[in-house]
PDB file of N, CA and C in Angstrom:
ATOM      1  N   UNK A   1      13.216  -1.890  -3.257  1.00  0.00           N
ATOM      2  CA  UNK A   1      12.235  -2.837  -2.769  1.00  0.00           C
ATOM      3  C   UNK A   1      10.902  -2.564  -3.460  1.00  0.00           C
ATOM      4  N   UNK A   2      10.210  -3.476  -3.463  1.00  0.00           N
ATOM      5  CA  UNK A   2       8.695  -3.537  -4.230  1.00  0.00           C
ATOM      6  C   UNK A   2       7.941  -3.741  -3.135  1.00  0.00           C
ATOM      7  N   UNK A   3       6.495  -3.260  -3.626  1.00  0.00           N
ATOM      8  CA  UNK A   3       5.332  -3.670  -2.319  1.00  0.00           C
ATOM      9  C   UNK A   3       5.365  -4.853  -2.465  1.00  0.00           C
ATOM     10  N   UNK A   4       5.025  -5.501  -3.250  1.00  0.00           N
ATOM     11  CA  UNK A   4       4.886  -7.290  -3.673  1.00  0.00           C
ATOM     12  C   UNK A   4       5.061  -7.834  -2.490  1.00  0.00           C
ATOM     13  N   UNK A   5       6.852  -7.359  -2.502  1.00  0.00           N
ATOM     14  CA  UNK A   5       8.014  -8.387  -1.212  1.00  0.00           C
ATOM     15  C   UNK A   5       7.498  -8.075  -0.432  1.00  0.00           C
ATOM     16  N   UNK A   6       6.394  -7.560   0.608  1.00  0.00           N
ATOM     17  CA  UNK A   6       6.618  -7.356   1.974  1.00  0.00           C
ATOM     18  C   UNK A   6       5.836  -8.413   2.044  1.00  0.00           C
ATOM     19  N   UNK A   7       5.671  -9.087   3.088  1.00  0.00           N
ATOM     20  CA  UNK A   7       5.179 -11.023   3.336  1.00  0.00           C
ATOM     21  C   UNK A   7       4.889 -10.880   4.581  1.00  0.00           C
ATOM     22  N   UNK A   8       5.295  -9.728   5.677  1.00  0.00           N
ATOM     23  CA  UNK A   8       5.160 -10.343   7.091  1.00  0.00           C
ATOM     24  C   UNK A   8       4.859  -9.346   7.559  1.00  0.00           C
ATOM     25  N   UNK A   9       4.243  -9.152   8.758  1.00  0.00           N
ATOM     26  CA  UNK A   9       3.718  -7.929   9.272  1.00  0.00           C
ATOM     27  C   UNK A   9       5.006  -6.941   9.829  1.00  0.00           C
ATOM     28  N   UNK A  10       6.617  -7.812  10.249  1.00  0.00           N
ATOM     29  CA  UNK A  10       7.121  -7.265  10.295  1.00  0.00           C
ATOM     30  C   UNK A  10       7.936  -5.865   9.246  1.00  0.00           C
ATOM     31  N   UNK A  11       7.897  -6.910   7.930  1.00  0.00           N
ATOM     32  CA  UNK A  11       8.234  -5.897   7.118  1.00  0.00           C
ATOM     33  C   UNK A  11       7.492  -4.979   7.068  1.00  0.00           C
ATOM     34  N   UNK A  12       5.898  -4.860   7.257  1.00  0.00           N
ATOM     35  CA  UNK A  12       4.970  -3.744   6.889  1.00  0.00           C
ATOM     36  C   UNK A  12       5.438  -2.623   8.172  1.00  0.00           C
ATOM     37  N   UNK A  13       5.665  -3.709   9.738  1.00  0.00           N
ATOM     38  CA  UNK A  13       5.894  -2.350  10.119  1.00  0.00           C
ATOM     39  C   UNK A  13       7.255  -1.371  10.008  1.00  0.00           C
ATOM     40  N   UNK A  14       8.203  -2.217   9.351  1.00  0.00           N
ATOM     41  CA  UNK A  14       9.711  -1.653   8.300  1.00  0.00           C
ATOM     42  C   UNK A  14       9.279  -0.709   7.958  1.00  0.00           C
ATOM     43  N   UNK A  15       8.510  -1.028   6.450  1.00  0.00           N
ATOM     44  CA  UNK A  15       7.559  -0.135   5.448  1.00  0.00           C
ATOM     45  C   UNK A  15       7.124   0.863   6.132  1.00  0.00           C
ATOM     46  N   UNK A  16       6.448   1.480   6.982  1.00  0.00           N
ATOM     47  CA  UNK A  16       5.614   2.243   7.564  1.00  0.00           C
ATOM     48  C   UNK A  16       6.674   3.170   8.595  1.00  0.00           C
ATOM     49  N   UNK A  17       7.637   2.893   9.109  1.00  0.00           N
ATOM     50  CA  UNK A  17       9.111   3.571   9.952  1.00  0.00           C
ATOM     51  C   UNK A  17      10.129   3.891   9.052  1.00  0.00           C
ATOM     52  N   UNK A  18      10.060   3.168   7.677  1.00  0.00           N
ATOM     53  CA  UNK A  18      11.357   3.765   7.076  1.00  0.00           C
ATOM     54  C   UNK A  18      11.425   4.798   5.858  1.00  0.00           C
ATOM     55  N   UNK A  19      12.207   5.195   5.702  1.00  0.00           N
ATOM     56  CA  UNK A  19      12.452   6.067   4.791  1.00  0.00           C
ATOM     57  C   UNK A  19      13.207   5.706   3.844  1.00  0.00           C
ATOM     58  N   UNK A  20      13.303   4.427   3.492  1.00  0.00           N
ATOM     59  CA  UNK A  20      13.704   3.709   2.245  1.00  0.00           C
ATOM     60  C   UNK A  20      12.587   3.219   1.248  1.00  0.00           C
ATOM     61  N   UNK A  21      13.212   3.947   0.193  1.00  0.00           N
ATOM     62  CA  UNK A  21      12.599   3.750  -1.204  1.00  0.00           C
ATOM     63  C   UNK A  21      11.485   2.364  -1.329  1.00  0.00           C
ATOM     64  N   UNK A  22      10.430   2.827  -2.001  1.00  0.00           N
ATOM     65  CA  UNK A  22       9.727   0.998  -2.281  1.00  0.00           C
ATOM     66  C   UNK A  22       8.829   1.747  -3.959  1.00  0.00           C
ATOM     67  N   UNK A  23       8.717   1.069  -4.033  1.00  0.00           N
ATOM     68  CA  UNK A  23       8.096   1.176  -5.645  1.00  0.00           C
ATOM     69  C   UNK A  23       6.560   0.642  -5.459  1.00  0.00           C
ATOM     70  N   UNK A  24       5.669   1.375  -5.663  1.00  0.00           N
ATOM     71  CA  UNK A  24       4.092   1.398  -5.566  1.00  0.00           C
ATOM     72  C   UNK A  24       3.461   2.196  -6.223  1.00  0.00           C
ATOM     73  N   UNK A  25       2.229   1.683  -6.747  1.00  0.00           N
ATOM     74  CA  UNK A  25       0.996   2.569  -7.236  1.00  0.00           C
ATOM     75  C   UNK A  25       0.072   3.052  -6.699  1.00  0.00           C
ATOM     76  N   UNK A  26      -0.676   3.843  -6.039  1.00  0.00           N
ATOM     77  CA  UNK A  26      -1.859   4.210  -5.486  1.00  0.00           C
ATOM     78  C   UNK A  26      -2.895   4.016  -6.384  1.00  0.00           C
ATOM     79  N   UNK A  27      -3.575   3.287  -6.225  1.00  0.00           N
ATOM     80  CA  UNK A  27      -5.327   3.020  -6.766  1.00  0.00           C
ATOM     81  C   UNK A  27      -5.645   4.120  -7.028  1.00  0.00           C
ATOM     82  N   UNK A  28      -6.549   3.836  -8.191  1.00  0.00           N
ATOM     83  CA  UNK A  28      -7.303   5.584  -8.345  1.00  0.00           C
ATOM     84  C   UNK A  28      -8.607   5.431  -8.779  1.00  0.00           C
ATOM     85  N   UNK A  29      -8.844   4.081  -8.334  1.00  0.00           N
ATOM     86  CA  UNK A  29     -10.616   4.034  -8.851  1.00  0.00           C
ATOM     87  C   UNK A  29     -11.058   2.830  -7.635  1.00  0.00           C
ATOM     88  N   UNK A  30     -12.475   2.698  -6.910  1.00  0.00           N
ATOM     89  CA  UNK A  30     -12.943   2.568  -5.723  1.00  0.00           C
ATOM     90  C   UNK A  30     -12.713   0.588  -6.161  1.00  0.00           C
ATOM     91  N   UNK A  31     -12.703   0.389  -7.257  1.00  0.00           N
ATOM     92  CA  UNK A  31     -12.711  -1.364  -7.387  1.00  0.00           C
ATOM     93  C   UNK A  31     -11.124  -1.751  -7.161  1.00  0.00           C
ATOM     94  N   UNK A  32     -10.257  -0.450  -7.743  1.00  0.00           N
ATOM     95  CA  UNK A  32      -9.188  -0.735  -7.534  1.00  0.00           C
ATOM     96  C   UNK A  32      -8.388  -0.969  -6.135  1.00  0.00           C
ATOM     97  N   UNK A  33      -9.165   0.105  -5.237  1.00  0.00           N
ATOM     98  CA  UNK A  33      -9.049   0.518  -3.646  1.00  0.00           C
ATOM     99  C   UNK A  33      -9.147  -1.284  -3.165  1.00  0.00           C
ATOM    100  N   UNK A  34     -10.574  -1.546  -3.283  1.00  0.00           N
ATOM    101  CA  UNK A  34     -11.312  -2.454  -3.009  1.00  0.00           C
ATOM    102  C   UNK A  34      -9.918  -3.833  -2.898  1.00  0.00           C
ATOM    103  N   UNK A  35      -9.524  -3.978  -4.326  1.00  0.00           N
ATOM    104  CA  UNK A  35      -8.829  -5.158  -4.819  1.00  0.00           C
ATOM    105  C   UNK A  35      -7.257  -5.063  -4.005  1.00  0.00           C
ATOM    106  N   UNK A  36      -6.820  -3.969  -4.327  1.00  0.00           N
ATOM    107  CA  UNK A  36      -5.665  -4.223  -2.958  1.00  0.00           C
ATOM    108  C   UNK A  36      -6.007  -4.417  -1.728  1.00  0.00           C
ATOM    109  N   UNK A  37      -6.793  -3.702  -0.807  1.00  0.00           N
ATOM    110  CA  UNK A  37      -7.534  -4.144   0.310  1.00  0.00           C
ATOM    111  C   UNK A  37      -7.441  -5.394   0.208  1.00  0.00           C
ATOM    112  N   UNK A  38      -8.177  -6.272  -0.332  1.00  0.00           N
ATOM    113  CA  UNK A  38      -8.709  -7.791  -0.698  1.00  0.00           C
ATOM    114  C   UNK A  38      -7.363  -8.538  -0.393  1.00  0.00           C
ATOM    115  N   UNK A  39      -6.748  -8.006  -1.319  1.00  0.00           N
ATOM    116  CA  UNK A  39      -5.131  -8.962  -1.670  1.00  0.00           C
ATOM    117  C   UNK A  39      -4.666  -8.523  -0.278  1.00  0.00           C
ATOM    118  N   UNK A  40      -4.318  -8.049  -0.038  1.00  0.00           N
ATOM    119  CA  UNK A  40      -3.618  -7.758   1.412  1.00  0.00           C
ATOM    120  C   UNK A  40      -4.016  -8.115   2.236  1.00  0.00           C
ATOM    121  N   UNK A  41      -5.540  -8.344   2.926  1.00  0.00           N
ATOM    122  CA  UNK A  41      -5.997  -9.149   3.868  1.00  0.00           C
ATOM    123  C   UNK A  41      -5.963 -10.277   3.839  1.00  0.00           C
ATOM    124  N   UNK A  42      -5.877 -11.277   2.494  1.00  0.00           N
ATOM    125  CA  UNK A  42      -5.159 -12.935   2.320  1.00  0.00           C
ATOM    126  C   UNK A  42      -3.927 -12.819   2.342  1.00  0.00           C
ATOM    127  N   UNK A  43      -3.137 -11.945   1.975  1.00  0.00           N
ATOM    128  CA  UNK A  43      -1.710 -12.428   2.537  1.00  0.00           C
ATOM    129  C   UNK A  43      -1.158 -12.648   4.249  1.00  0.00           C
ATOM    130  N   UNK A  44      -1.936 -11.432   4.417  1.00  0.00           N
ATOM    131  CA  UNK A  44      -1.069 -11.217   6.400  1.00  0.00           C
ATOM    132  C   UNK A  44      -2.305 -11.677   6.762  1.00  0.00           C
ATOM    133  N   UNK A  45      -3.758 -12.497   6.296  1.00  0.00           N
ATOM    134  CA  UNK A  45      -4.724 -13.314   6.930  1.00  0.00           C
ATOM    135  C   UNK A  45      -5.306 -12.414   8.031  1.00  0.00           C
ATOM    136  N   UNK A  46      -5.620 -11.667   7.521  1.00  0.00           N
ATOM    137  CA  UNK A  46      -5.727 -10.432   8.673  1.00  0.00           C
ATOM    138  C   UNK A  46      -7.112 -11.065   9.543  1.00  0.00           C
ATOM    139  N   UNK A  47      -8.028 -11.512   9.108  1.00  0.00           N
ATOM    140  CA  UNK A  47      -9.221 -12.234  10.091  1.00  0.00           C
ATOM    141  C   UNK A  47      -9.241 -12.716  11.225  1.00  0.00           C
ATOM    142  N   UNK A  48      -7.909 -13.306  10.953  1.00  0.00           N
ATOM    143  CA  UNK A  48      -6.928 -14.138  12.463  1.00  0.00           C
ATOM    144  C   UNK A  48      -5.926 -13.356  13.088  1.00  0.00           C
ATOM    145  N   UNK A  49      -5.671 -12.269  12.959  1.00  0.00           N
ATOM    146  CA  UNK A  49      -4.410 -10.858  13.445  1.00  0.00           C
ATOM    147  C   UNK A  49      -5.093 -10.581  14.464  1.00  0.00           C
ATOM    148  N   UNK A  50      -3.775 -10.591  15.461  1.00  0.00           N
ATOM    149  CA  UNK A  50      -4.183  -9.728  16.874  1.00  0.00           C
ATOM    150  C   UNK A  50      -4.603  -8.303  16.453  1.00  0.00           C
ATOM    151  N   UNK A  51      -4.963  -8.280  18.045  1.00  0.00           N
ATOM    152  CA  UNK A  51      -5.331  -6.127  17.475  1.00  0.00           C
ATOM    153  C   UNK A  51      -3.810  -5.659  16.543  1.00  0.00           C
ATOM    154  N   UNK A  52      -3.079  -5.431  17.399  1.00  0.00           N
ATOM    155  CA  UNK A  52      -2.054  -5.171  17.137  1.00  0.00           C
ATOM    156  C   UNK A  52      -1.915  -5.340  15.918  1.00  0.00           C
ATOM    157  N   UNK A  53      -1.489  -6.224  14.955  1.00  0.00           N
ATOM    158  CA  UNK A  53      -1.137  -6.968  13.881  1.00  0.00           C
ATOM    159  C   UNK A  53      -1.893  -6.350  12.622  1.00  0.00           C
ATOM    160  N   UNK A  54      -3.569  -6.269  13.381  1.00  0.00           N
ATOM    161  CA  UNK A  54      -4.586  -5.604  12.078  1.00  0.00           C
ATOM    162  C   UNK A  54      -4.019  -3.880  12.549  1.00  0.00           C
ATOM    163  N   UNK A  55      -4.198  -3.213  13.265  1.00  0.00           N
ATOM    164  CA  UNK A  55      -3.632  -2.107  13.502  1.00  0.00           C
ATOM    165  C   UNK A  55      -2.350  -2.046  12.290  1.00  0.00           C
ATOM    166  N   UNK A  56      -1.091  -2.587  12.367  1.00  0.00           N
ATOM    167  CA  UNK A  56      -0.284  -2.389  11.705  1.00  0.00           C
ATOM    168  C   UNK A  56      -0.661  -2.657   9.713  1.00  0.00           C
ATOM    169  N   UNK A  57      -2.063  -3.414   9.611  1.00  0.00           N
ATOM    170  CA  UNK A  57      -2.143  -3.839   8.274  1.00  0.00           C
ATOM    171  C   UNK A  57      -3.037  -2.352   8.277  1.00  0.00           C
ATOM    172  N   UNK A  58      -4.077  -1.751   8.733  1.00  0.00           N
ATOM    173  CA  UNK A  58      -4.626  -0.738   8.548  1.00  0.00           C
ATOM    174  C   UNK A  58      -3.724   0.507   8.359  1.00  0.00           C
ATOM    175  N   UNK A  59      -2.860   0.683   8.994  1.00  0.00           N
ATOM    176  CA  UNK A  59      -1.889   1.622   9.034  1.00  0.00           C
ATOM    177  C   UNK A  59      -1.037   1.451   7.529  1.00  0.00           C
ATOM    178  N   UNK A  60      -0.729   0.337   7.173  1.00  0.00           N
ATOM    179  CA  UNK A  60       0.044  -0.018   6.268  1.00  0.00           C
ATOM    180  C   UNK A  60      -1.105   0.600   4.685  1.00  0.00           C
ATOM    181  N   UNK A  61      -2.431  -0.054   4.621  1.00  0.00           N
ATOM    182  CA  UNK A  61      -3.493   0.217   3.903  1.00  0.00           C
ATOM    183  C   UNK A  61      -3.464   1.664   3.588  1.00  0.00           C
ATOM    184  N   UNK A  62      -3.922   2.365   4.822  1.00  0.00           N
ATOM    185  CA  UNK A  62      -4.039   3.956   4.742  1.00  0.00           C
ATOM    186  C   UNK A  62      -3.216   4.770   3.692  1.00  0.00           C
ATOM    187  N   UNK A  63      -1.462   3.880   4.160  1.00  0.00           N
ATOM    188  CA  UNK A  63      -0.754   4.693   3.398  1.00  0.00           C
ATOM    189  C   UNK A  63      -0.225   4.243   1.734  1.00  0.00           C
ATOM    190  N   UNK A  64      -1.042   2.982   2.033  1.00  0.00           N
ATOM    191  CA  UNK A  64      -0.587   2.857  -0.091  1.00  0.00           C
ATOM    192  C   UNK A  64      -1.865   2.739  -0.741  1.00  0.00           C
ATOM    193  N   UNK A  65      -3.302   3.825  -0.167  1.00  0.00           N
ATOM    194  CA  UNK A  65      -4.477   3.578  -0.936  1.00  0.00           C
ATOM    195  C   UNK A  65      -5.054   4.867  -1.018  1.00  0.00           C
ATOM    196  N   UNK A  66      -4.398   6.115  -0.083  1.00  0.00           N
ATOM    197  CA  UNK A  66      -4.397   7.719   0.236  1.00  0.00           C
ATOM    198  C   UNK A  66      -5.709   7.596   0.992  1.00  0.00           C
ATOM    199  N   UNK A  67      -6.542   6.475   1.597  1.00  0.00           N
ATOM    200  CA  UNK A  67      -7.686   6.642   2.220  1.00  0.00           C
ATOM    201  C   UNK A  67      -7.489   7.320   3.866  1.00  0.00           C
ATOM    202  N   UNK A  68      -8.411   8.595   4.025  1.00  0.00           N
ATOM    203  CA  UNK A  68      -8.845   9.181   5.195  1.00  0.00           C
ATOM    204  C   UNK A  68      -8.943   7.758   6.270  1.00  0.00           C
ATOM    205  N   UNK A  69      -8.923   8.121   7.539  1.00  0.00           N
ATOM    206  CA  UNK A  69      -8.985   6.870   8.460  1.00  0.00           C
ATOM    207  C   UNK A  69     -10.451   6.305   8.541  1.00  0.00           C
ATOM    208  N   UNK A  70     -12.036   7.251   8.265  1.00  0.00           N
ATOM    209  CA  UNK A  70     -12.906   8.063   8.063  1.00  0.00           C
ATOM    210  C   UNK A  70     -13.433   6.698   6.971  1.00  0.00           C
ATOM    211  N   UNK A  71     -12.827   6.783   5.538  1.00  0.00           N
ATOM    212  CA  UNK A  71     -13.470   6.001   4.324  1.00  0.00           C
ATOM    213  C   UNK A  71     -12.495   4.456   4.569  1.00  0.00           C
ATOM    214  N   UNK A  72     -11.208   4.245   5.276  1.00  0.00           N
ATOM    215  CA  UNK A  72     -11.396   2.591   5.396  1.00  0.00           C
ATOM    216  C   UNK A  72     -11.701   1.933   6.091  1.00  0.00           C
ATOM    217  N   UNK A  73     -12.632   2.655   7.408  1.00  0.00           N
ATOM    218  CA  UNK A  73     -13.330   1.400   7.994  1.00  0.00           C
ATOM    219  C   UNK A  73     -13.784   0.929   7.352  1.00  0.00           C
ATOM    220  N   UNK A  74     -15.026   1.611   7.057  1.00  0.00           N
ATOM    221  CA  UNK A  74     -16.229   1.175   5.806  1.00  0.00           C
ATOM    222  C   UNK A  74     -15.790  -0.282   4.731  1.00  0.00           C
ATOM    223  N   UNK A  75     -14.423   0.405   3.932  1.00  0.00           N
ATOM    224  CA  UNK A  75     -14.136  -0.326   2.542  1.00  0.00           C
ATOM    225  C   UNK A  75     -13.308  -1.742   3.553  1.00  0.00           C
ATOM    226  N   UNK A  76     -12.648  -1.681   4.742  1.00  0.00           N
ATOM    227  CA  UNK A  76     -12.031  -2.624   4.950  1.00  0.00           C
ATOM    228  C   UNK A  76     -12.761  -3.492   5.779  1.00  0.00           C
ATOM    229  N   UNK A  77     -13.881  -3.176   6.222  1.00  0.00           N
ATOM    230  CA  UNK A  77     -15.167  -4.012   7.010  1.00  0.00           C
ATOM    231  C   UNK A  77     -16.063  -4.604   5.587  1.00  0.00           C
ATOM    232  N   UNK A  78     -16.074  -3.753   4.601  1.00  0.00           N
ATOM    233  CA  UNK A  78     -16.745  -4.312   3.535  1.00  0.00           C
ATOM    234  C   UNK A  78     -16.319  -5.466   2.845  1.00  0.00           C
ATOM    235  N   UNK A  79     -14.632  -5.223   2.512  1.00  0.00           N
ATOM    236  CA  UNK A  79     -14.159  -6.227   1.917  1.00  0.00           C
ATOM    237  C   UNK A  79     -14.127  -7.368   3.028  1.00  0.00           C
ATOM    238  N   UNK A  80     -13.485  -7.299   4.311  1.00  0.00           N
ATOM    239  CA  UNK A  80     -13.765  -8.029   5.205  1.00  0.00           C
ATOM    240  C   UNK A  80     -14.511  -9.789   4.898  1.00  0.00           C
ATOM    241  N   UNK A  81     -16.232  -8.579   4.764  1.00  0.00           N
ATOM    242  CA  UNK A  81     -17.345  -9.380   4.720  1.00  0.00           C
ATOM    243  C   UNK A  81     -17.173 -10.560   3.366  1.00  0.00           C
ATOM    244  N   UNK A  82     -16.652  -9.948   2.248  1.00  0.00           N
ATOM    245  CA  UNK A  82     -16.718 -10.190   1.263  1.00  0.00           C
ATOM    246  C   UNK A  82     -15.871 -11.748   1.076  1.00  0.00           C
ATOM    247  N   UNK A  83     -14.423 -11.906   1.858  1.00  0.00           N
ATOM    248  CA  UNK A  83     -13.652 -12.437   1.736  1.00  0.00           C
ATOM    249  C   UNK A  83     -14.012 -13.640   2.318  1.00  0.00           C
ATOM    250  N   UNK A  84     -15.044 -13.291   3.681  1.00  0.00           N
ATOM    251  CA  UNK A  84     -15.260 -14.906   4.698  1.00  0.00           C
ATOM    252  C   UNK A  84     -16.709 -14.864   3.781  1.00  0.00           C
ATOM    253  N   UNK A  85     -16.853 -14.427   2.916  1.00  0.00           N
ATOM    254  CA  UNK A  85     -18.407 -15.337   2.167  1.00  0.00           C
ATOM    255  C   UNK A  85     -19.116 -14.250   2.945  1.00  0.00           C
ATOM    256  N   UNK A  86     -19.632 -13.525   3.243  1.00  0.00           N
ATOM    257  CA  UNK A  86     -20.761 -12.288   3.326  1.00  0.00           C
ATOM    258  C   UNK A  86     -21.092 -11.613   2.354  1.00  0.00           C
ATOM    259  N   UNK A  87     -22.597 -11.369   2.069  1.00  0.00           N
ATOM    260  CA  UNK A  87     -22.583 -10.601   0.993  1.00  0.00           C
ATOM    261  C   UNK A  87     -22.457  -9.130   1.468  1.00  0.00           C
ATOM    262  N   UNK A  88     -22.461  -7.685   1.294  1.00  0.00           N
ATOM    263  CA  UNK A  88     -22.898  -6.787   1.780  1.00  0.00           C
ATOM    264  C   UNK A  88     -23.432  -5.908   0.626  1.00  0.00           C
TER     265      UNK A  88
END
């Protein structure tokens, strides 16, 4: 499986319980962090996600970007802003 395919919050919470193989890169530079963040909050529309739902996309984030829980509020409130037209 590839990160690409996951489409639904269910698969992410698959992704995040299983111990089957997926093929991914970890970011290694802060624009790069930034840009998956980005992409991932337009796919699962995270703006409109119950708690629950963003819980499972944060959880999902944490673990394919190596960010402390600590540095993605910050980057995922930042991009956040960025996405509904805020500057920050």
């Amino acid at each position: 499986m590839n990160i690409n395919d996951l489409k639904t919050i269910e698969q992410l919470e698959q992704f995040l319980t299983s111990t089957q193989a997926i093929a991914f890169v970890v970011a290694s530079s802060k624009q790069d962090i930034c840009r998956d963040i980005q992409r991932t909050q337009v796919i699962f529309k995270y703006p409109v996600l119950d708690k629950v739902s963003k819980g499972v996309v944060v959880r999902f984030l944490i673990k394919i970007t190596g960010l402390m829980p600590i540095n993605r509020n910050s980057i995922i409130l930042n991009t956040h802003n960025i996405i509904i037209g805020h500057n920050v």
